[in-house]
Protein backbone atom coordinates (compact mmCIF):
# COMPACT_ATOMS: atom_id res chain seq x y z
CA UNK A 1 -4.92 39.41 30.78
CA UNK A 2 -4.48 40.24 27.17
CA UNK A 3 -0.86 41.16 27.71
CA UNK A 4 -0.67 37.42 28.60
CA UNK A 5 -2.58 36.28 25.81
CA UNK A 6 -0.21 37.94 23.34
CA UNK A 7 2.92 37.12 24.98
CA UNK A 8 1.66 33.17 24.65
CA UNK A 9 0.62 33.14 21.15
CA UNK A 10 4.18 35.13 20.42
CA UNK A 11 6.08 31.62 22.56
CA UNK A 12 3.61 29.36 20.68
CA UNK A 13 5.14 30.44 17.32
CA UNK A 14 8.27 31.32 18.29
CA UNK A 15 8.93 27.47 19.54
CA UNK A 16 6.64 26.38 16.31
CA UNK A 17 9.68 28.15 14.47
CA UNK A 18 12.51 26.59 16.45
CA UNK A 19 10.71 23.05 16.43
CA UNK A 20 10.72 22.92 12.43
CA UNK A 21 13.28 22.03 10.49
CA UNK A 22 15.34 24.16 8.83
CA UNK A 23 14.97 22.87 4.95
CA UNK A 24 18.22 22.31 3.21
CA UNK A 25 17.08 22.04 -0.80
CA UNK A 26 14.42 23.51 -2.31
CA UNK A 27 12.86 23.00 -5.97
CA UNK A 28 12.55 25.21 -8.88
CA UNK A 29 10.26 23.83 -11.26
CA UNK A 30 8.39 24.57 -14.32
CA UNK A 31 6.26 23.00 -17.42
CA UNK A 32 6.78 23.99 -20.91
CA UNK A 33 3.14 25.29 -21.50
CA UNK A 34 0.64 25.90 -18.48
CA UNK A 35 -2.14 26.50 -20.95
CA UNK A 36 -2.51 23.36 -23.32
CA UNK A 37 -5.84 23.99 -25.96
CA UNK A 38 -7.91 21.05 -27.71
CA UNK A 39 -9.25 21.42 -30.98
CA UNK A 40 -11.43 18.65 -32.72
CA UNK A 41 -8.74 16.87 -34.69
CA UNK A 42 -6.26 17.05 -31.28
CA UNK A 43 -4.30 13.73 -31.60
CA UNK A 44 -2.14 14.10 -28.47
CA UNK A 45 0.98 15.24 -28.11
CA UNK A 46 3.55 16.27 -24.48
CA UNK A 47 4.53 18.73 -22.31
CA UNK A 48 7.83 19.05 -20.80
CA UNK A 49 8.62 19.56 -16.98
CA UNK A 50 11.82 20.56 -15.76
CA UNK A 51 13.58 22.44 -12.50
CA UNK A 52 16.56 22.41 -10.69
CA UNK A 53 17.38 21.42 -6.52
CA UNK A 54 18.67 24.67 -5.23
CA UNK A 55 21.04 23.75 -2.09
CA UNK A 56 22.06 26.38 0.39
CA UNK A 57 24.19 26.48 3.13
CA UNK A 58 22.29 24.26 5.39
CA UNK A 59 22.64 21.66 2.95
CA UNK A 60 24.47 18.52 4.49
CA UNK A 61 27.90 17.88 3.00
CA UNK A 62 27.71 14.35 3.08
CA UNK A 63 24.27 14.37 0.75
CA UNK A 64 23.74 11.04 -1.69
CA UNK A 65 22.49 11.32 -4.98
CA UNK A 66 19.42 12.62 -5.54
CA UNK A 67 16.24 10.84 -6.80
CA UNK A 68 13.33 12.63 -8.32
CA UNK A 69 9.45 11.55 -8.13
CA UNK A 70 6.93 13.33 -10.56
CA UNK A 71 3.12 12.96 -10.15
CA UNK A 72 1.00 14.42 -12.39
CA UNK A 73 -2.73 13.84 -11.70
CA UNK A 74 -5.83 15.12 -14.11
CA UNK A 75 -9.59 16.04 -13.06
CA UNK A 76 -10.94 13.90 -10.63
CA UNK A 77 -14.64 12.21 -11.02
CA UNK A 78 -16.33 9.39 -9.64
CA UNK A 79 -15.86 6.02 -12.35
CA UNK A 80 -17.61 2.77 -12.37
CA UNK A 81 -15.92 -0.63 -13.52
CA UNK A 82 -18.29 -3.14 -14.25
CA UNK A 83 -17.83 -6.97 -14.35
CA UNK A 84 -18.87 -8.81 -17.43
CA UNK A 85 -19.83 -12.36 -18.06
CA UNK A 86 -21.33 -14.85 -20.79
CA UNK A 87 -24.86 -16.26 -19.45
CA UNK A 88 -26.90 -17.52 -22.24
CA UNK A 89 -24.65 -16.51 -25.07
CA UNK A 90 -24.70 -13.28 -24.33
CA UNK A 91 -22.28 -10.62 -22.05
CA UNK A 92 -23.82 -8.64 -19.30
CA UNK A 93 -22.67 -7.01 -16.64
CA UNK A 94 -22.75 -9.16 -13.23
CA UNK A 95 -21.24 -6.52 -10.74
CA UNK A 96 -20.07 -3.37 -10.56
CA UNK A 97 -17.34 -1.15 -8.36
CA UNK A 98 -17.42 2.39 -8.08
CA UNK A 99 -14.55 4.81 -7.65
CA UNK A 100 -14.60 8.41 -5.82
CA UNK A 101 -13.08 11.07 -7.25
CA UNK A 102 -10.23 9.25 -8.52
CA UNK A 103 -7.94 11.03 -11.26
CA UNK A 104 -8.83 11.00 -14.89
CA UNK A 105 -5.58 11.36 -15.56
CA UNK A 106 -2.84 9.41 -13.63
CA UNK A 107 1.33 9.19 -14.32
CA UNK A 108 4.46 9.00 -12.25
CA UNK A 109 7.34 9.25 -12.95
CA UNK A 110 11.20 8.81 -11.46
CA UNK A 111 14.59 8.72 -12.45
CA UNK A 112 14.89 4.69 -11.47
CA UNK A 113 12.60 2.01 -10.25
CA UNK A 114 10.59 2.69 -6.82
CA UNK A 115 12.10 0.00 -5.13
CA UNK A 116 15.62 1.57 -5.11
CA UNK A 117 14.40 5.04 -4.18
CA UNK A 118 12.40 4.23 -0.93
CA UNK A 119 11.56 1.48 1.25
CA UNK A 120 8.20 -0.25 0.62
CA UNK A 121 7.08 1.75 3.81
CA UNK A 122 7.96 5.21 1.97
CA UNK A 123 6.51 4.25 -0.94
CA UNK A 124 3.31 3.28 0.47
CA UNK A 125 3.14 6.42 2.66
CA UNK A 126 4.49 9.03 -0.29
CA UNK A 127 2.76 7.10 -3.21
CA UNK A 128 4.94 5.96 -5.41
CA UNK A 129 3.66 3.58 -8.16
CA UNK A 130 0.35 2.93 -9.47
CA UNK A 131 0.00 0.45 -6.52
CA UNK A 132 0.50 2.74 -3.67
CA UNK A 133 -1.25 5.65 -5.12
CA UNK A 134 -5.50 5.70 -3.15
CA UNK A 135 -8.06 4.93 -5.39
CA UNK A 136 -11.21 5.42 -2.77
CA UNK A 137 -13.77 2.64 -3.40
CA UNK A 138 -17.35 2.19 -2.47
CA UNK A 139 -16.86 -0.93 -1.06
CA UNK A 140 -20.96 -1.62 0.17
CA UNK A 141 -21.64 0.77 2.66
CA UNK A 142 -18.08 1.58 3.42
CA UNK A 143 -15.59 3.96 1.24
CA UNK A 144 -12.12 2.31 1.10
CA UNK A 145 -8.95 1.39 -1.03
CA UNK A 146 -7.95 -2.27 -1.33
CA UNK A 147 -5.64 -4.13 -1.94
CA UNK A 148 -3.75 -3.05 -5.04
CA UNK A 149 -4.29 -7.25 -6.60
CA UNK A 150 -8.13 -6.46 -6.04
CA UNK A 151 -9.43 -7.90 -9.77
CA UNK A 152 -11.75 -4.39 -10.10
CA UNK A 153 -8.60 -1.78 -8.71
CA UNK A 154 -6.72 -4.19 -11.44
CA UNK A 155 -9.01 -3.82 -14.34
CA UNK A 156 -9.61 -0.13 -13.53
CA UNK A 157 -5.97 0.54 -13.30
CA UNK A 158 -5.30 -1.58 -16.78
CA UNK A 159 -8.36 -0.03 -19.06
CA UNK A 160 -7.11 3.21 -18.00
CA UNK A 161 -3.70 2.17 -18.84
CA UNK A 162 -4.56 0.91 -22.07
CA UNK A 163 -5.78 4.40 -23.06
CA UNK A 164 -2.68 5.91 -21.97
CA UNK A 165 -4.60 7.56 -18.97
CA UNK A 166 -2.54 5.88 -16.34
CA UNK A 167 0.85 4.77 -16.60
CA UNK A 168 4.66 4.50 -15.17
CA UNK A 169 7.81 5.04 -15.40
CA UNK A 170 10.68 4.47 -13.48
CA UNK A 171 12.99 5.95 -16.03
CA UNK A 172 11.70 9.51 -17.59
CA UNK A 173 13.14 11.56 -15.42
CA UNK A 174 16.44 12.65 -16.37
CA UNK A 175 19.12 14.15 -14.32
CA UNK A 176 21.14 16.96 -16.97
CA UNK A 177 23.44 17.65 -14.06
CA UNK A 178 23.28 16.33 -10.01
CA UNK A 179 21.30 19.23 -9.51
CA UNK A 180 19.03 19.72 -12.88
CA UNK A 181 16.29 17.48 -14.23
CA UNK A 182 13.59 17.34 -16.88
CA UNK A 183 11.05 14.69 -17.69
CA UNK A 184 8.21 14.54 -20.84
CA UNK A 185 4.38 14.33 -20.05
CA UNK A 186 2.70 12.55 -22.58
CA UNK A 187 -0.64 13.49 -23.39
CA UNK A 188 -3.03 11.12 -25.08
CA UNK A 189 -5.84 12.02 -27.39
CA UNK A 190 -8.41 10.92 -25.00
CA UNK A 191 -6.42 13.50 -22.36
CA UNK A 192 -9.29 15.05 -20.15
CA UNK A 193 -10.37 18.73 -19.84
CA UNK A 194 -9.81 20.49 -16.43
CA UNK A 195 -6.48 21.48 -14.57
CA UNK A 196 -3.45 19.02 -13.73
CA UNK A 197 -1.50 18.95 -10.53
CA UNK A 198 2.08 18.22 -10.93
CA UNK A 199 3.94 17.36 -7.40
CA UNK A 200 7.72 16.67 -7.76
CA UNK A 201 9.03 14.96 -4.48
CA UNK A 202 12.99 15.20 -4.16
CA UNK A 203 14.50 11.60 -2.24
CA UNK A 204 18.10 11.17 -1.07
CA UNK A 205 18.87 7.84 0.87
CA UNK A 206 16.10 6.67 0.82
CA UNK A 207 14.52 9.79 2.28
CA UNK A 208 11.53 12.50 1.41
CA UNK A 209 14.12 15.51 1.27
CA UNK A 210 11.76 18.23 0.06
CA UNK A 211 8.41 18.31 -2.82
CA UNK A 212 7.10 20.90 -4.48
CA UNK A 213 3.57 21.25 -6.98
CA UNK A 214 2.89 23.23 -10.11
CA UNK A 215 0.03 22.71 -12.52
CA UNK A 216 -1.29 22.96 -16.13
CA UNK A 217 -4.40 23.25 -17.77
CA UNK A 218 -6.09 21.62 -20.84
CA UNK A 219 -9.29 23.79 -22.25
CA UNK A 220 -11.24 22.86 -25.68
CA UNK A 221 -11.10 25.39 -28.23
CA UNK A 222 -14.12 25.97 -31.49
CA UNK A 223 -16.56 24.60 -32.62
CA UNK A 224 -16.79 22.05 -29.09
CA UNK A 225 -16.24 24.89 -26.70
CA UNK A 226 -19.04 26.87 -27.89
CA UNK A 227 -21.26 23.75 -27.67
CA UNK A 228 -20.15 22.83 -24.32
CA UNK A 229 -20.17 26.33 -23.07
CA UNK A 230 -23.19 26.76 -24.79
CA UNK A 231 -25.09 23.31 -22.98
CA UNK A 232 -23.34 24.64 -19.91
CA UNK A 233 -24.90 28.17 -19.72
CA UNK A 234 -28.12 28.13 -21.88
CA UNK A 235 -29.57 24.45 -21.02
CA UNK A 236 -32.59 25.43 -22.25
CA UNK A 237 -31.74 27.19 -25.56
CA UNK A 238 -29.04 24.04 -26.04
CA UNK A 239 -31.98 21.42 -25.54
CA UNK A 240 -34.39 23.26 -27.88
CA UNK A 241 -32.06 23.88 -30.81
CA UNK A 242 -30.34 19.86 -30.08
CA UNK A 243 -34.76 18.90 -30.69
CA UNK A 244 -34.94 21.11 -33.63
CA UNK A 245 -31.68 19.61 -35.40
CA UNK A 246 -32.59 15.57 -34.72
CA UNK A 247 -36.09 16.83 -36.02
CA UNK A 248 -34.41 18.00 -39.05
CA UNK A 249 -32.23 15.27 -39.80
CA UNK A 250 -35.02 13.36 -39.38
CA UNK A 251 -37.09 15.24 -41.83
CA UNK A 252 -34.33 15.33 -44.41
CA UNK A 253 -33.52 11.27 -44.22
CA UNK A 254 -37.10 11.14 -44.80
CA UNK A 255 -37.14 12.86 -48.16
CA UNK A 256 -33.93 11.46 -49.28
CA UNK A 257 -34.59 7.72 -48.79
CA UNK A 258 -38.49 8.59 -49.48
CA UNK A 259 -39.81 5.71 -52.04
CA UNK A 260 -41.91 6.55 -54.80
């Protein structure tokens, strides 16, 4: 019986094997720093990705051009947008969306516009453009992603955009050679703390040909490390020392505006 048993699993894989397919191109890729640090006065600044398709022998002969996809996605965390209007003379907020775990961070980029790399299928199913990539909703008691012309997935997309959080563009990638690329990640002051994942998808006619994933990593450095570190570890000593500082300040703006 457990002679059987092993000779099965061994035909299970061994026709798991034969039933892939064999992969033609692979990618080499790498970023310029996988470590970037924050200080105080950070105002920004950009990484730079590049790789190279490695063919082999399998590799059709009859291969189009390549086109080259680049996502790069930041921390995830759950956001709210909130609707605003004027009652009374006054703005307050008259509904609200939230959004699961969506990045806090969000660019792709490609060597030429989406539309001539895939089919509107592909790109829906791959992701490609800030309109096919999921934002997951709380949509009442459901969790969903709407249409991509829904006016709160709009305004969410555009004040992130504004920031330079989210963006586009369908012409930073750069082919060097047919086989070598590189393409600039900008990094805006506001840029998030936590780890980046970087996947590179590889088209030809139209086609997913392979993809591939690296990542980075942007940690504060000083004076705000310590503090967050500090809140993060030692709640209680950070909450005790935060009281004893406001009472001082307090104290001191007392004696210097004190009338006589």
């Amino acid at each position: 019986m457990r002679l059987r048993a092993v000779l099965a699993i061994i035909g299970l894989v061994a026709a798991s094997l034969m039933a892939a397919p064999a992969r033609a191109e692979r990618l080499i890729v790498s970023v310029s720093n996988h470590r970037v640090t924050v200080t105080p006065n950070y105002s920004g600044g950009e990484l730079v990705l590049f790789g190279s398709v490695e063919k082999d022998d399998k590799t059709p002969s009859n291969r189009g051009n390549y086109d080259l996809v680049v996502t790069v996605a930041g921390p995830r965390a759950d956001m709210v947008t909130r609707r605003k209007e004027r009652k009374f003379g006054i703005w307050i907020n008259t509904d609200s969306r939230q959004f699961l775990q969506v990045p806090g961070y969000l660019a792709l980029f490609s060597n030429r516009p989406f539309d001539q790399i895939a089919s509107p299928e592909v790109q829906r199913r791959q992701q490609l453009g800030l309109n096919n990539v999921l934002l997951m909703q709380r949509v009442g008691p459901d969790f969903a992603d709407v249409v991509p012309n829904d006016p709160f997935r709009s305004a969410f997309v555009r004040l992130r955009s504004e920031h330079g959080l989210y963006r586009e563009a369908t012409s930073a990638v750069t082919f060097l050679t047919p086989t070598l690329f590189r393409t600039g990640i900008p990094l805006p002051a506001e840029v998030p703390i936590g780890t980046y994942n970087v996947e590179i998808k590889l088209f030809s006619d139209g086609a997913l040909v392979t993809k591939t994933e690296t990542a980075f990593e942007i940690v504060k450095v000083g004076f705000e490390q310590f503090v967050a570190t500090t809140a993060r570890q030692n709640g209680l000593v950070y909450g005790l020392v935060t009281a004893f500082m406001a009472l001082m300040t307090g104290w001191m703006a007392s004696i210097v505006f004190r009338k006589d």
